[in-house]
Protein backbone atom coordinates (compact mmCIF):
# COMPACT_ATOMS: atom_id res chain seq x y z
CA UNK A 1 -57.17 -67.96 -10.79
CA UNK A 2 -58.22 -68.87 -7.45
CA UNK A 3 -60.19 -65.49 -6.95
CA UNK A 4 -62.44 -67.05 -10.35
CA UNK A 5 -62.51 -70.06 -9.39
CA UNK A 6 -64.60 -68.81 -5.83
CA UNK A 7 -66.71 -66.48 -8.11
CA UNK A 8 -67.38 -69.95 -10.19
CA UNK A 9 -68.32 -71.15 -7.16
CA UNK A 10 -70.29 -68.76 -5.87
CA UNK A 11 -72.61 -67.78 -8.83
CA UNK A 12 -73.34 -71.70 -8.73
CA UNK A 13 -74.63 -71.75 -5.61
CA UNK A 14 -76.41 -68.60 -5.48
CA UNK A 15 -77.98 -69.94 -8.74
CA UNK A 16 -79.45 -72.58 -6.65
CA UNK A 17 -80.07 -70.86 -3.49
CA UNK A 18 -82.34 -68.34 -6.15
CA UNK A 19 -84.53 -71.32 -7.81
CA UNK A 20 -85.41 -73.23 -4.40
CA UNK A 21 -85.66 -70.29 -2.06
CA UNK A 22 -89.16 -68.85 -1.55
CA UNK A 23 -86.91 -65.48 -0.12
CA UNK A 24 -86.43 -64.53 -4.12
CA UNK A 25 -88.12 -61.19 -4.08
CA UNK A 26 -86.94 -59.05 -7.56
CA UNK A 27 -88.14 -55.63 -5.54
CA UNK A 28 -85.93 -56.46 -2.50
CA UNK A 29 -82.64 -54.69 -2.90
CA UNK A 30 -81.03 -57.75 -0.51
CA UNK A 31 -83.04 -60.70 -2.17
CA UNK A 32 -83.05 -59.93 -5.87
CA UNK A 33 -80.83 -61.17 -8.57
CA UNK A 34 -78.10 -59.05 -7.20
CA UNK A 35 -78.99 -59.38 -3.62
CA UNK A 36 -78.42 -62.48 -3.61
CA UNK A 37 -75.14 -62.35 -5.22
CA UNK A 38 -74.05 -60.18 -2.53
CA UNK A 39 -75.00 -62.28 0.30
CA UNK A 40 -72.93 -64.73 -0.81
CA UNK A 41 -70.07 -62.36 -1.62
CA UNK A 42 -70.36 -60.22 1.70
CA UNK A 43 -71.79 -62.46 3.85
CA UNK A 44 -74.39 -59.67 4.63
CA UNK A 45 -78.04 -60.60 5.20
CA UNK A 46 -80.60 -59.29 3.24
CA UNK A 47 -81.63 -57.06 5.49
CA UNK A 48 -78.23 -55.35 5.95
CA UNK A 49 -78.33 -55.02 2.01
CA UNK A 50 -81.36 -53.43 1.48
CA UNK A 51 -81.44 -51.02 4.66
CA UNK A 52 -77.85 -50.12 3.18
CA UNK A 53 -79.40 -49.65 -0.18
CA UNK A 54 -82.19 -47.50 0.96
CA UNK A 55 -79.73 -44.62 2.12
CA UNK A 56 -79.66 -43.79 -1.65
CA UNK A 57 -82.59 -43.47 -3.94
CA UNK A 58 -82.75 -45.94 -6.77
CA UNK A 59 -82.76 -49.97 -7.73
CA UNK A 60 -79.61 -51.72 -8.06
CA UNK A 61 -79.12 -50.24 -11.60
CA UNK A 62 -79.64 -47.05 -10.46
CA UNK A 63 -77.34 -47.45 -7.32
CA UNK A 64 -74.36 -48.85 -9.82
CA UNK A 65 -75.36 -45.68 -11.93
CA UNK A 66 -74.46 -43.47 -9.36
CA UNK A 67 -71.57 -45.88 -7.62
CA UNK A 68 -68.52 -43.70 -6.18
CA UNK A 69 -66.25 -45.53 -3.73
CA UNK A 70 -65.09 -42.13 -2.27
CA UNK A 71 -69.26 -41.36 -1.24
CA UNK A 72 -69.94 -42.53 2.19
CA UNK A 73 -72.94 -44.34 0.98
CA UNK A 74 -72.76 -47.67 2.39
CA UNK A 75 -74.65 -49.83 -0.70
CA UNK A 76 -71.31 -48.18 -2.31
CA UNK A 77 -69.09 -50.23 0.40
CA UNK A 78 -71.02 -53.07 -0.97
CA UNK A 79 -70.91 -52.68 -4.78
CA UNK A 80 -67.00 -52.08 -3.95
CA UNK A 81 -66.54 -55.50 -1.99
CA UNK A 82 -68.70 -57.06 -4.90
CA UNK A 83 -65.81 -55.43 -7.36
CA UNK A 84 -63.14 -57.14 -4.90
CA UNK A 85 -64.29 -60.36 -5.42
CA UNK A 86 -64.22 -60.11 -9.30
CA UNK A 87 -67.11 -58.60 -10.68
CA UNK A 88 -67.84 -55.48 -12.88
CA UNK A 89 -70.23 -52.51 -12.48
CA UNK A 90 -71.21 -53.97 -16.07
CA UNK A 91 -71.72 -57.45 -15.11
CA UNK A 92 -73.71 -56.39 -12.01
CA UNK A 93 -75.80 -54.16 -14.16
CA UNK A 94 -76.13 -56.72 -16.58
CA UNK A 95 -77.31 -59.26 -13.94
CA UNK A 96 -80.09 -57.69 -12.15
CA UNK A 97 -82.18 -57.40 -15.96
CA UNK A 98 -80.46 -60.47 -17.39
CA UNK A 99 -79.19 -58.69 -20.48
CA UNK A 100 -75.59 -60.15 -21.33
CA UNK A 101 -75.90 -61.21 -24.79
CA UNK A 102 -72.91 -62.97 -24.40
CA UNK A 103 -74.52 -64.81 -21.41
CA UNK A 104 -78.08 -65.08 -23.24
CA UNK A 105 -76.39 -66.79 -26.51
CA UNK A 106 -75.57 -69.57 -23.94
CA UNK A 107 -79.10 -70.81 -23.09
CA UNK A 108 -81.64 -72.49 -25.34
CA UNK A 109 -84.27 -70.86 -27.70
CA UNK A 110 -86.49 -73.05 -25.62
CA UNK A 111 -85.76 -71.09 -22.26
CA UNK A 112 -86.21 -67.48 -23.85
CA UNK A 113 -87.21 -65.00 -23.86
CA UNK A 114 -86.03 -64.57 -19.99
CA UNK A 115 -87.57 -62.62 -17.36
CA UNK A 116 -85.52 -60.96 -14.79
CA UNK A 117 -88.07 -61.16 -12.37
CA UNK A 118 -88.37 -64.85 -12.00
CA UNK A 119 -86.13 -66.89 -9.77
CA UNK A 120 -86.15 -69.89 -12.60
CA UNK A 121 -84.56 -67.74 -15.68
CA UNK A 122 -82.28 -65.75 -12.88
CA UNK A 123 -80.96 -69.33 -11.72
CA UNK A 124 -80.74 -70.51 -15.57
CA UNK A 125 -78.56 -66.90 -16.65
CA UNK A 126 -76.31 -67.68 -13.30
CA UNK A 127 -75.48 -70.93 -14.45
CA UNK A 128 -74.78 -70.20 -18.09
CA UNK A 129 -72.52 -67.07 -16.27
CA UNK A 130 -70.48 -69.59 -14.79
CA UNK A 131 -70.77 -72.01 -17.77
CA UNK A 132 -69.04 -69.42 -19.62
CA UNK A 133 -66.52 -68.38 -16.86
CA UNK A 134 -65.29 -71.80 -16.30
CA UNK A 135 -64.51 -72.18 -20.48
CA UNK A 136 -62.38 -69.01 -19.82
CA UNK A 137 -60.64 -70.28 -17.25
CA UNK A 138 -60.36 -73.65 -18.92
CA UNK A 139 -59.23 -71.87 -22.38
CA UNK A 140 -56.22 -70.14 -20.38
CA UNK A 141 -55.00 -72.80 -17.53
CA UNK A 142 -51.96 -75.65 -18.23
CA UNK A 143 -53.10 -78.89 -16.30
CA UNK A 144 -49.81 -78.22 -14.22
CA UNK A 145 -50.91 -75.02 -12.78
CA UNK A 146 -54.41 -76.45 -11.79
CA UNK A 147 -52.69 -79.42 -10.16
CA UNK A 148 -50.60 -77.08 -8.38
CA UNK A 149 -53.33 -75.22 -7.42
CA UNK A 150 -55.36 -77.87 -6.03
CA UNK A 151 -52.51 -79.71 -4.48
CA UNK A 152 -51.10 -76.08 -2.35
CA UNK A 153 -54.36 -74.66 -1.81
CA UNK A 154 -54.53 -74.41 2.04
CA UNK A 155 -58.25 -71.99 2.36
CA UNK A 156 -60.45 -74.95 2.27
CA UNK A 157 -60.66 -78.30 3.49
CA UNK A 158 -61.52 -79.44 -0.38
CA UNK A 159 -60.47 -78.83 -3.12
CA UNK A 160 -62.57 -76.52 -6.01
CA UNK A 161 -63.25 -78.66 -8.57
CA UNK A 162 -64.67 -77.43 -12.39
CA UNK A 163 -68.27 -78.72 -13.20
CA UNK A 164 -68.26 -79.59 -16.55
């Protein structure tokens, strides 16, 4: 749980690193939608991101297309850390062209259709990811377990805490 719980996190705050950054760049394989996911994740820069991208041909779709742990390829290092922490090839896919319907069924008629390209609707689909990550969690945990959680957990200084 704690593993989804730093995901939660995560996604949150690269959700609002992505709407008030002027860095968002969708055609920058370290400052897109899933650039910016692994920063946060790999504590890579940008930089390191895309120059490790650009070994391979291809966008982020087409580098999870053609992901192989065993290749040498070091964008392939990268999509495996990003696996570590939680994720899916699926759900990376899914995030750099914002197509989860699961996801999308979260957010308002009002906010739609979104565009993958803009830092606003990539922040909005990050939150409603973790929106609907956090009633997962919250669907499968006893109030015991979470105070156990909180009250053991030695990694941080504070404790995680669901925004709901």
């Amino acid at each position: 749980m704690e593993k989804q719980l730093n995901f939660i996190k995560a996604l949150r705050e690269v959700a609002d690193d992505i709407a008030t950054s002027p860095k968002y760049q969708w055609g920058h394989m370290g400052k897109c939608n899933c650039g910016f996911l692994a920063q946060k994740l790999t504590g890579l820069t940008s930089a390191q991101i895309h120059r490790n991208a650009m070994a391979r041909r291809g966008d982020w779709s087409d580098q999870l297309n053609d992901y192989c742990p065993n290749s040498g390829y070091p964008i392939d290092h990268i999509i495996f850390n990003l696996l570590q922490a939680g994720l899916k090839v699926e759900d990376l896919a899914h995030l750099e062209r914002l197509s989860d319907q699961k996801i999308l069924n979260r957010i308002s008629e009002n906010h739609k259709p979104l565009y993958f390209n803009q830092a606003a609707d990539v922040s909005l689909y990050m939150k409603a990811w973790a929106d609907k990550l956090e009633d997962e969690v919250l669907s499968t945990v006893k109030v015991q377990s979470l105070t156990n959680l909180l009250l053991t957990n030695n990694s941080s200084s504070k404790p995680i805490y669901l925004q709901h």
